[in-house]
Protein backbone atom coordinates (compact mmCIF):
# COMPACT_ATOMS: atom_id res chain seq x y z
CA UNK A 1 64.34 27.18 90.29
CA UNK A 2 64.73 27.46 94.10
CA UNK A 3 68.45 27.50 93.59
CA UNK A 4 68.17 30.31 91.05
CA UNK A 5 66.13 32.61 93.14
CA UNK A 6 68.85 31.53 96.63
CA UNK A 7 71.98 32.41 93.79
CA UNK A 8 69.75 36.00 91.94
CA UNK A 9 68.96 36.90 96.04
CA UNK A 10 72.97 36.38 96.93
CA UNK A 11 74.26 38.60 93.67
CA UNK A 12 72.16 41.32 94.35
CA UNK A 13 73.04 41.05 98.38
CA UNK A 14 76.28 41.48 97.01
CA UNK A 15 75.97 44.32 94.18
CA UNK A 16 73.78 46.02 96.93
CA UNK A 17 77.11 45.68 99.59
CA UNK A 18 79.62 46.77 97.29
CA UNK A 19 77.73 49.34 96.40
CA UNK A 20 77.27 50.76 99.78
CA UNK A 21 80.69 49.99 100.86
CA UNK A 22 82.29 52.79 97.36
CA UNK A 23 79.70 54.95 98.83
CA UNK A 24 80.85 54.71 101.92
CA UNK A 25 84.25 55.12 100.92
CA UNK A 26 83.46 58.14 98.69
CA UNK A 27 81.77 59.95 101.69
CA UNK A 28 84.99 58.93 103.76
CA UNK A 29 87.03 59.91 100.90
CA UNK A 30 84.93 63.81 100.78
CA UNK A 31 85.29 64.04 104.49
CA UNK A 32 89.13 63.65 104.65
CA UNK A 33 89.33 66.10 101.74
CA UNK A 34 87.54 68.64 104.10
CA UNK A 35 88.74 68.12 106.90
CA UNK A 36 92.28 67.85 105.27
CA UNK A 37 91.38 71.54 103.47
CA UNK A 38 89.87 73.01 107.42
CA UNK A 39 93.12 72.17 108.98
CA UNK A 40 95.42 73.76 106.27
CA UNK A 41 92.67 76.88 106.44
CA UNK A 42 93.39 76.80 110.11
CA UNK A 43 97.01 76.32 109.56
CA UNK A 44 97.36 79.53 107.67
CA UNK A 45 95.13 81.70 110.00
CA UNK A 46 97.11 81.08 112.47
CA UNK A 47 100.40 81.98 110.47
CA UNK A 48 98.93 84.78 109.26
CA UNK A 49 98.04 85.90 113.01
CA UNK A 50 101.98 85.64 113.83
CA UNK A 51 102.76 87.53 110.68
CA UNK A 52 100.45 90.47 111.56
CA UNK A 53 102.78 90.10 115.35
CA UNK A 54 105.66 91.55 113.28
CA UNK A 55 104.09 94.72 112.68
CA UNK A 56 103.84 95.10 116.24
CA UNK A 57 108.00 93.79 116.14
CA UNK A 58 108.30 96.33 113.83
CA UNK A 59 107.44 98.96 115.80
CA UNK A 60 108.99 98.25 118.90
CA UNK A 61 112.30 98.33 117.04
CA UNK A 62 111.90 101.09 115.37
CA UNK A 63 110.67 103.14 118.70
CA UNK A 64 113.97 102.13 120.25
CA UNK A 65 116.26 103.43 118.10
CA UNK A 66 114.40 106.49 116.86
CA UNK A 67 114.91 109.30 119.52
CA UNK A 68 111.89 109.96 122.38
CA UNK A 69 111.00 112.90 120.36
CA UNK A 70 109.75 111.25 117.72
CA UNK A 71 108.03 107.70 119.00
CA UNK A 72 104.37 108.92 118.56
CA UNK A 73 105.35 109.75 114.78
CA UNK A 74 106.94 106.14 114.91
CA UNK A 75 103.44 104.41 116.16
CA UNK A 76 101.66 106.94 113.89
CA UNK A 77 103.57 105.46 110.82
CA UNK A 78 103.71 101.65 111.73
CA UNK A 79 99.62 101.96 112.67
CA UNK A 80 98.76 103.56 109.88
CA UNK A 81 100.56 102.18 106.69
CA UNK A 82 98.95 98.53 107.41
CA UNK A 83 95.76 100.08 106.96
CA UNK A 84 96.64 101.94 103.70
CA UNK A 85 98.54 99.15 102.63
CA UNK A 86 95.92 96.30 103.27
CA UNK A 87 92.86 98.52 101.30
CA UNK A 88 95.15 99.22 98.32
CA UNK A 89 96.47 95.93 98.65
CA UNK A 90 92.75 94.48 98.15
CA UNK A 91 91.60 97.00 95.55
CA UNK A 92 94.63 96.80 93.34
CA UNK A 93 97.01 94.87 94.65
CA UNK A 94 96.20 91.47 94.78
CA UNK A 95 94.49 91.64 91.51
CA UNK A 96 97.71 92.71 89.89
CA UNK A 97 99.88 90.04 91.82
CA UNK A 98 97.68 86.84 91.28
CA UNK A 99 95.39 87.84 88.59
CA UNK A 100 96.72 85.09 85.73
CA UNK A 101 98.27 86.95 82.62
CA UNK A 102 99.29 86.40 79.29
CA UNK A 103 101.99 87.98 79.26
CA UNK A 104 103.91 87.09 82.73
CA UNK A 105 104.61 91.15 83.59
CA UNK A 106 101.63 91.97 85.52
CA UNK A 107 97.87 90.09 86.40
CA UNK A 108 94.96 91.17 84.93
CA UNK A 109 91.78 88.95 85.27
CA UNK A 110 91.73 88.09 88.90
CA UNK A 111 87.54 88.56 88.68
CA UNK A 112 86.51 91.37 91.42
CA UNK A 113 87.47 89.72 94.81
CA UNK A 114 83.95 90.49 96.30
CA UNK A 115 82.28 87.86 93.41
CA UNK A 116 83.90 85.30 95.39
CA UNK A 117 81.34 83.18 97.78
CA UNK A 118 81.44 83.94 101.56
CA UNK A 119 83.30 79.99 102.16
CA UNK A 120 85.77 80.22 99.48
CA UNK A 121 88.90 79.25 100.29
CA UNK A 122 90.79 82.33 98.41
CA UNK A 123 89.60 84.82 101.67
CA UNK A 124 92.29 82.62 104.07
CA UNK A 125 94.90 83.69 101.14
CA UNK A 126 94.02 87.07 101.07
CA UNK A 127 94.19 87.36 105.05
CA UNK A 128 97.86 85.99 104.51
CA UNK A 129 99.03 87.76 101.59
CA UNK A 130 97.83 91.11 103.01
CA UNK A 131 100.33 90.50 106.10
CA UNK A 132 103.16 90.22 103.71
CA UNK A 133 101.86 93.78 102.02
CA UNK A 134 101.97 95.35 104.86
CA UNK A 135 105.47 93.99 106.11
CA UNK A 136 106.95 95.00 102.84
CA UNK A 137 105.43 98.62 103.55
CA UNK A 138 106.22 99.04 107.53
CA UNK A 139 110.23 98.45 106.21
CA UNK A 140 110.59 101.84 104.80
CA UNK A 141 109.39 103.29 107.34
CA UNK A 142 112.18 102.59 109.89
CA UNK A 143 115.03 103.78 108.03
CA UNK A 144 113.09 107.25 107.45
CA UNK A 145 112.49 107.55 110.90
CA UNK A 146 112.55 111.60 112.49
CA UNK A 147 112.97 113.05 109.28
CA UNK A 148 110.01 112.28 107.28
CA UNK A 149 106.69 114.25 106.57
CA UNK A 150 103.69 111.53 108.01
CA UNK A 151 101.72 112.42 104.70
CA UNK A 152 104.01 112.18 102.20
CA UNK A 153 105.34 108.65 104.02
CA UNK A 154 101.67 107.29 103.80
CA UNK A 155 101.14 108.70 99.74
CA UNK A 156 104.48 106.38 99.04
CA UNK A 157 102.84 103.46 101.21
CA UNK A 158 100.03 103.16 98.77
CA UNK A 159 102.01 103.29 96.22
CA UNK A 160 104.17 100.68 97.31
CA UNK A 161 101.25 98.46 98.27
CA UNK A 162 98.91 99.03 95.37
CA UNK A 163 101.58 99.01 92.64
CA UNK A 164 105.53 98.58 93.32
CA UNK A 165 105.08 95.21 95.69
CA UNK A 166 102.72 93.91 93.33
CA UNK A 167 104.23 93.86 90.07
CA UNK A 168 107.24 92.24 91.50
CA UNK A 169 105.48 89.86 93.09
CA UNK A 170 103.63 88.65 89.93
CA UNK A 171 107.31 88.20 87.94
CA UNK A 172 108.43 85.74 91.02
CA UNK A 173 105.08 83.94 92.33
CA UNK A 174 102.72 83.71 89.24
CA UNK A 175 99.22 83.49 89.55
CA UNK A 176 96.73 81.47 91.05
CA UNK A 177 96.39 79.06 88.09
CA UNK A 178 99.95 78.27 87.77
CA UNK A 179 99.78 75.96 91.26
CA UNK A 180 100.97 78.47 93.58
CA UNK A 181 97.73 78.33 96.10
CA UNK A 182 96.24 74.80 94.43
CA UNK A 183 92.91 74.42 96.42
CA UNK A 184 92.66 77.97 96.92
CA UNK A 185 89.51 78.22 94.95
CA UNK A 186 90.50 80.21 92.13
CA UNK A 187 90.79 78.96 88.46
CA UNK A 188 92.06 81.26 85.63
CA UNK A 189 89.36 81.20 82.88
CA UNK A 190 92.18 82.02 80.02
CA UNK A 191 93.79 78.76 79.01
CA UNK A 192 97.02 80.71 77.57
CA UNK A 193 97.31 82.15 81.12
CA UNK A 194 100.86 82.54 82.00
CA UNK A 195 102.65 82.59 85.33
CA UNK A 196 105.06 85.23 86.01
CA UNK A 197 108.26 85.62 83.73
CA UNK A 198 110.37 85.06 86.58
CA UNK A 199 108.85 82.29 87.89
CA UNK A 200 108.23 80.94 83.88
CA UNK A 201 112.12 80.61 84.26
CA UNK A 202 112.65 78.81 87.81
CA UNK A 203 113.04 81.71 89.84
CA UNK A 204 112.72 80.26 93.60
CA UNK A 205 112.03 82.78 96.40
CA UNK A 206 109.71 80.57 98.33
CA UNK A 207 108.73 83.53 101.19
CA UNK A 208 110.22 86.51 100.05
CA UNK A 209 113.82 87.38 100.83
CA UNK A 210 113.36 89.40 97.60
CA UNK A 211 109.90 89.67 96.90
CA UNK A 212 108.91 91.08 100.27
CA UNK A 213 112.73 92.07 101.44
CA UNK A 214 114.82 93.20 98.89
CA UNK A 215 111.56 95.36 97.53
CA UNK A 216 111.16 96.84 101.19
CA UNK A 217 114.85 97.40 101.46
CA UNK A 218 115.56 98.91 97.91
CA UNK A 219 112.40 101.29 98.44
CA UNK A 220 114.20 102.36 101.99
CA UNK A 221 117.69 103.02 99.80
CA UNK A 222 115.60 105.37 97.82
CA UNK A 223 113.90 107.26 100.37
CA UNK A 224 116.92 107.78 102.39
CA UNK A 225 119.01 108.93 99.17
CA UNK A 226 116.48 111.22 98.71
CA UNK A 227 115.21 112.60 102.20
CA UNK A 228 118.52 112.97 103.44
CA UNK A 229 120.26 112.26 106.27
CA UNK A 230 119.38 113.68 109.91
CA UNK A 231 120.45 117.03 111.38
CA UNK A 232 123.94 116.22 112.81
CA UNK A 233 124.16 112.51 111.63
CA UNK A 234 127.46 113.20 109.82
CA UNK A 235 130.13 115.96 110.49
CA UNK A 236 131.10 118.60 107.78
CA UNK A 237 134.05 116.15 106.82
CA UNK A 238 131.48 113.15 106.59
CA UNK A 239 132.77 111.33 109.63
CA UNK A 240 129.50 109.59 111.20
CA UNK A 241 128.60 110.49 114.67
CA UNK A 242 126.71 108.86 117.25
CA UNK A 243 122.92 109.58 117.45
CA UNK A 244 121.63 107.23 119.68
CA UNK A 245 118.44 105.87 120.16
CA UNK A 246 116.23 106.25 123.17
CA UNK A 247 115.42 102.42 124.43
CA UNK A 248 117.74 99.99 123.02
CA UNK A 249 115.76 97.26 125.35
CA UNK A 250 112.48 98.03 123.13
CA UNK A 251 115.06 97.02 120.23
CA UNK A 252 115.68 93.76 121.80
CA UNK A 253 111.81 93.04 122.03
CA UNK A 254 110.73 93.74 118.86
CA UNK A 255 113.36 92.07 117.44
CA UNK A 256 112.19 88.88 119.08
CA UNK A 257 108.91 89.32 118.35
CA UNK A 258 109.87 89.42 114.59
CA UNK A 259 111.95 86.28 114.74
CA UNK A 260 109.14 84.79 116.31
CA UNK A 261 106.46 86.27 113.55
CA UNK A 262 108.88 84.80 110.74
CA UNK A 263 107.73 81.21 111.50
CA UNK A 264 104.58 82.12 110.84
CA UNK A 265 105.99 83.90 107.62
CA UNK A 266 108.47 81.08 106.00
CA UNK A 267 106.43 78.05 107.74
CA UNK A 268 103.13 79.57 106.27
CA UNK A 269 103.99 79.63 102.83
CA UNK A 270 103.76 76.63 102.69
CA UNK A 271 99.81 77.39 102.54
CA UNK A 272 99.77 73.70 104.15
CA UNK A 273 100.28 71.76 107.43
CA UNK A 274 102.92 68.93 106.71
CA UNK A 275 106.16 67.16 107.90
CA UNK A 276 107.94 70.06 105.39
CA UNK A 277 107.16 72.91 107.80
CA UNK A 278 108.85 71.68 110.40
CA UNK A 279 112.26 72.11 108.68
CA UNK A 280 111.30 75.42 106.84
CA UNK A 281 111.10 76.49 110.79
CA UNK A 282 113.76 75.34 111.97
CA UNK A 283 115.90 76.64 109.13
CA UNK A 284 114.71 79.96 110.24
CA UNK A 285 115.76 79.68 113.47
CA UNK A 286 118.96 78.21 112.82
CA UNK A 287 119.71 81.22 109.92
CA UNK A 288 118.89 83.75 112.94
CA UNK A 289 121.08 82.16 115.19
CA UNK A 290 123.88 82.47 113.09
CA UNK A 291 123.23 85.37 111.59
CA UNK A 292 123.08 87.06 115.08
CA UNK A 293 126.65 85.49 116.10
CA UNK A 294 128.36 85.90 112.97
CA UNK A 295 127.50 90.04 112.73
CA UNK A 296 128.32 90.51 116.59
CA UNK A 297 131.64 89.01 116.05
CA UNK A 298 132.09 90.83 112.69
CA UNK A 299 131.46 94.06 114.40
CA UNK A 300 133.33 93.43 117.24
CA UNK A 301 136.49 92.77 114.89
CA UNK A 302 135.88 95.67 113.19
CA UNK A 303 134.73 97.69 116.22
CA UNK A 304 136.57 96.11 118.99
CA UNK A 305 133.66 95.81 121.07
CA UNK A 306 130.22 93.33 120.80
CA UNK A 307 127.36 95.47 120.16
CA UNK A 308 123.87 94.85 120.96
CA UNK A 309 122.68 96.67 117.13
CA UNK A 310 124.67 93.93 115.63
CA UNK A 311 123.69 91.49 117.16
CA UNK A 312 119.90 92.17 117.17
CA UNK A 313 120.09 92.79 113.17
CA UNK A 314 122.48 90.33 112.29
CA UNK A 315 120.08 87.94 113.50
CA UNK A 316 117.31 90.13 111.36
CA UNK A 317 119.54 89.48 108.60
CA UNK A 318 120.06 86.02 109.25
CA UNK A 319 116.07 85.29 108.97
CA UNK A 320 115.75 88.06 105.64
CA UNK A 321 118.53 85.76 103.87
CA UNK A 322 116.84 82.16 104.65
CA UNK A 323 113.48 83.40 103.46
CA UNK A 324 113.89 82.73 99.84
CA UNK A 325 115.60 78.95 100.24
CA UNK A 326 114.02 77.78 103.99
CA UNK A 327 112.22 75.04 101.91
CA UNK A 328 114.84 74.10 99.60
CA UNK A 329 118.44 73.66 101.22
CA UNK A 330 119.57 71.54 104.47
CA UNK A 331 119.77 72.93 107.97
CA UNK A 332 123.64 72.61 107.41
CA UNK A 333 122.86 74.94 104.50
CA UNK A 334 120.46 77.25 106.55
CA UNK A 335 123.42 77.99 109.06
CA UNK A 336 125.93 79.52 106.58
CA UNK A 337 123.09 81.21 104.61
CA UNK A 338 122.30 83.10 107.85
CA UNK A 339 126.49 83.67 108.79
CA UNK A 340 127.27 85.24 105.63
CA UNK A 341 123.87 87.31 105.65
CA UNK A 342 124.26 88.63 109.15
CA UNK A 343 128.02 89.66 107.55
CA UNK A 344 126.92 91.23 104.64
CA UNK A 345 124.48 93.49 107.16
CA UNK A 346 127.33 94.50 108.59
CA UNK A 347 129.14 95.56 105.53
CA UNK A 348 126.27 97.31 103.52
CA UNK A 349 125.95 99.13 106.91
CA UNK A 350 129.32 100.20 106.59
CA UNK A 351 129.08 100.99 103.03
CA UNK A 352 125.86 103.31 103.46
CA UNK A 353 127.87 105.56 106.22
CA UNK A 354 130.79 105.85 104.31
CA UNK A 355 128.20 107.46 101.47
CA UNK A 356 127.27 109.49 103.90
CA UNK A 357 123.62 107.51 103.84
CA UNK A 358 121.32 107.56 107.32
CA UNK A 359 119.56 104.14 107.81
CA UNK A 360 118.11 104.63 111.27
CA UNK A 361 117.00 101.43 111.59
CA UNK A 362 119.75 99.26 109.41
CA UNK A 363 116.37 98.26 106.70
CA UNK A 364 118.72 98.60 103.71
CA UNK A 365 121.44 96.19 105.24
CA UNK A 366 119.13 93.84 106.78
CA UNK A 367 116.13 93.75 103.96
CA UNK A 368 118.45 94.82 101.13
CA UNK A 369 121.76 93.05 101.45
CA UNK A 370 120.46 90.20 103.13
CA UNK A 371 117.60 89.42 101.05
CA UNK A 372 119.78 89.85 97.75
CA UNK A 373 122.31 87.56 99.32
CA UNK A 374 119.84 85.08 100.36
CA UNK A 375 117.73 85.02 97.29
CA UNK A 376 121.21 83.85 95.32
CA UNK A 377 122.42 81.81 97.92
CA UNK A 378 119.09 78.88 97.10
CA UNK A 379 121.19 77.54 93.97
CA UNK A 380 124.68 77.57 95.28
CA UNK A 381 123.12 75.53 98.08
CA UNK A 382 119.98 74.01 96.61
CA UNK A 383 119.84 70.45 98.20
CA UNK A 384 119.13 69.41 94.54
CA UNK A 385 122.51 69.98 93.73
CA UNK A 386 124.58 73.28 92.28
CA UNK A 387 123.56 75.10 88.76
CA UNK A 388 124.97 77.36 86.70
CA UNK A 389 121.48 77.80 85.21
CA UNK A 390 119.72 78.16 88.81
CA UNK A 391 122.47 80.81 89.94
CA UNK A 392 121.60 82.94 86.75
CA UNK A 393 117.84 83.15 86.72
CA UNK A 394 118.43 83.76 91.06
CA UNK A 395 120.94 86.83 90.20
CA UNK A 396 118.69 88.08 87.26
CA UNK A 397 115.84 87.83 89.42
CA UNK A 398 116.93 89.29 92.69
CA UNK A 399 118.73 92.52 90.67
CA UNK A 400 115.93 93.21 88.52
CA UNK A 401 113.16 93.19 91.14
CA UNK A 402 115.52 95.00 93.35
CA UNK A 403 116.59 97.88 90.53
CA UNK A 404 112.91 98.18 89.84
CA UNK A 405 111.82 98.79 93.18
CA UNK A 406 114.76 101.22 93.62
CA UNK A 407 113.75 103.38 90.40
CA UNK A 408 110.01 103.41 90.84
CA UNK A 409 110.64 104.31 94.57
CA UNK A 410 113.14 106.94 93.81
CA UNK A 411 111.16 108.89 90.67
CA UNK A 412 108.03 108.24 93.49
CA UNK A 413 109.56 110.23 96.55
CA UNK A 414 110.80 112.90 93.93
CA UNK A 415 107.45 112.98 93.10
CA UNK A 416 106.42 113.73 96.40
CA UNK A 417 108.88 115.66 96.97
CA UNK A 418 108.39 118.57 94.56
CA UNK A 419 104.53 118.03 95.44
CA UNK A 420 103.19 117.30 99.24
CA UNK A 421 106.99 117.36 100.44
CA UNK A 422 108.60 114.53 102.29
CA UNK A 423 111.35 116.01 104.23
CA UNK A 424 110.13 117.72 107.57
CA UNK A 425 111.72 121.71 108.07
CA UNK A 426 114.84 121.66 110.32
CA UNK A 427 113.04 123.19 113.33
CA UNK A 428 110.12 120.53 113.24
CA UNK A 429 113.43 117.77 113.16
CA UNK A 430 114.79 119.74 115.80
CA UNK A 431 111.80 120.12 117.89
CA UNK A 432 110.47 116.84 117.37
CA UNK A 433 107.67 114.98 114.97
CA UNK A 434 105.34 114.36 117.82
CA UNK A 435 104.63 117.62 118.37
CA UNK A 436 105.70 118.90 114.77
CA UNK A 437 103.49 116.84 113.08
CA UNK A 438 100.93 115.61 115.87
CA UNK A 439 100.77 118.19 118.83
CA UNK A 440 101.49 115.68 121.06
CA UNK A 441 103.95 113.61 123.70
CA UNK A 442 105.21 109.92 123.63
CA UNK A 443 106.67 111.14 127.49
CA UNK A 444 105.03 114.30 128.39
CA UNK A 445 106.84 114.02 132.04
CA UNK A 446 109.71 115.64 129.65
CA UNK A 447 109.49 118.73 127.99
CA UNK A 448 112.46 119.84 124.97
CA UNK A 449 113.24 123.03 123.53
CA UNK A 450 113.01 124.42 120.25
CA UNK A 451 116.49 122.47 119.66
CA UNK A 452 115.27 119.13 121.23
CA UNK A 453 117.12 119.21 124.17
CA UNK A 454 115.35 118.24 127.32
CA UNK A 455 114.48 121.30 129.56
């Protein structure tokens, strides 16, 4: 009997250890899985912080090669469409991008954004898609720049934000339910949810050489077929002449700032900290590298002189063409995706003057070509291996989200157009927007005459 009782006291000593050690190991288990989920929370704040940078990259470029009578108009523009684009963005927007669907075109049942609890993890995704909103947005403005009304600019922001970036975001990145953000704490109630059509067929564009680039850039080709080009940007016979900007050293900045704010872009889409973001990183710098040699030295052939504009966007254009495929090809890879794209800058830029087209900025060649180029480039040098079927659904996809945000852009600044107006009079272009449109001086040291001239 003793021996019973020792033996029954030993089993339960050990039932009652093991039992305590799987609870043990299921608290240590809960704690890695929050701590793991803090760090990747962190991970994107942080990224979405350097995205948010480019805005101010953005700006500086733009101010540099706009003319000094029009940089308050430039801050005007690149302060205000964030804010338009972030509110429609979270109003509309998102809802339409992530929201699962049934039918793959556009998301509809993305529940009100505010039902969501104050710690849900879906608020660090919002922060970081709302960046990438209002970088699509701050594009267009740039190749606009001294010719566009400041209203009608901001009436085609919102409509970019709430409506064109959406629904071509959706085709290309699903919804919530498919797997893009798994952890995010969103769950489609529909079980015949569907991702986006795109993405249904393997589209890969893993940060948005055409969701966020090509859509900026093809919005910019419609506004500047539209608006028109500058006052005395081409000559009667259509031969280009020079209209310089006023600080091509501001140029240099925020061009740098951007290719630092693009780690934050590819690297964070991720929407986790792990050994992969280190190469998605270092692709983009190695695509910006060469994308900045190989359009300096394609210029200077051309040209026969280096130029600091190629240079500065062909490295741009390097970074917009490694976007879609900085997760999915080899650093090898990475370096002739960003040659050919910082070529193919130079080219479109070429192209667009010879149609008599004024990009201030280079947007379309940069965003445009480069972010086509890139977007196709992922299956001829997927590290998978080549496809025939991958290089179909990439061209499908990149020309069809590209064509649509080229027609809805165009019909929408026609719209304005015969409505608010878009393109400022001749004497306000002469005179200047900062005092056309906002009474004021970026240099009031300097004064200009009615036909911009300094005094």
């Amino acid at each position: 009997m003793r021996y019973l009782l020792i033996m029954l006291m030993m089993s339960s000593a050990a039932i009652a250890q093991e039992a305590t050690a799987e609870a043990v190991a299921q608290v240590s288990e809960s704690a890695a899985d929050s701590i793991t989920l803090d760090m990747n929370l962190l991970f994107v704040f942080v990224c979405a912080g350097m995205v948010f940078l480019m805005q101010a990259g953005f700006c500086l470029l733009e101010l540099g090669y706009a003319r000094s009578k029009s940089c308050l108009n430039v801050v005007m523009k690149n302060a205000t469409d964030i804010c338009v684009a972030v509110i429609l963005y979270f109003v509309i927007g998102f809802g339409i991008m992530f929201g699962a669907s049934k039918t793959g075109w556009f998301g509809t049942e993305l529940p009100w954004i505010s039902d969501f609890s104050v710690d849900s993890p879906i608020w660090m995704f919002l922060l970081f898609q709302s960046m990438f909103v209002g970088t699509a947005a701050t594009i267009v403005s740039g190749a606009l720049a001294e010719r566009a009304k400041f209203m009608g600019y901001l009436v085609f922001s919102a409509v970019l934000s709430g409506l064109i970036y959406p629904i071509s975001g959706h085709w290309a990145w699903g919804n919530l339910s498919g797997g893009l953000v798994e952890g995010f704490g969103y769950v489609a109630e529909s079980s015949e949810s569907s991702g986006g059509w795109l993405a249904d067929m393997g589209f890969i564009d893993f940060a948005g050489s055409t969701v966020v680039h090509a859509v900026g850039g093809a919005a910019a080709l419609a506004g500047i077929i539209v608006i028109g080009a500058r006052k005395g940007r081409f000559a009667e016979d259509g031969t280009p002449k020079l209209v310089s900007g006023h600080n091509k050293p501001l140029v240099a900045l925020g061009t740098l700032i951007l290719w630092f704010g693009w780690f934050g872009f590819n690297g964070g889409s991720a929407l986790e900290i792990n050994a992969s973001v280190g190469r998605i990183t270092f692709n983009t710098l190695l695509a910006g590298c060469a994308g900045g040699l190989s359009g300096m030295i394609c210029y200077w052939g051309i040209q026969g002189r280096p130029s600091p504009s190629a240079l500065l966007n062909g490295i741009l254009a390097g970074c917009a063409a490694i976007t879609a495929g900085c997760a999915n090809v080899t650093p090898i890879s990475a370096v002739l995706i960003g040659l050919i794209g910082g070529i193919v800058a130079i080219f479109v830029e070429l192209l667009l003057l010879k149609a008599k087209l004024d990009d201030v900025v280079g947007a379309v060649p940069v965003h445009l070509g480069a972010g086509v180029w890139g977007t196709i480039a992922v299956a001829i040098f997927h590290e998978g291996g080549f496809s025939y079927n991958q290089l179909w659904v990439q061209t499908l996809g990149t020309f069809i989200i590209s064509a649509y945000a080229f027609g809805v852009s165009f019909l929408t600044f026609k719209l304005i157009g015969m409505t608010i107006g878009i393109r400022t009079s001749e004497d306000e272009e002469a005179i200047g927007l900062d005092f056309a449109e906002h009474a004021s001086s970026a240099y009031p040291e300097f004064s200009t005459n009615v036909a911009g001239e300094l005094d």
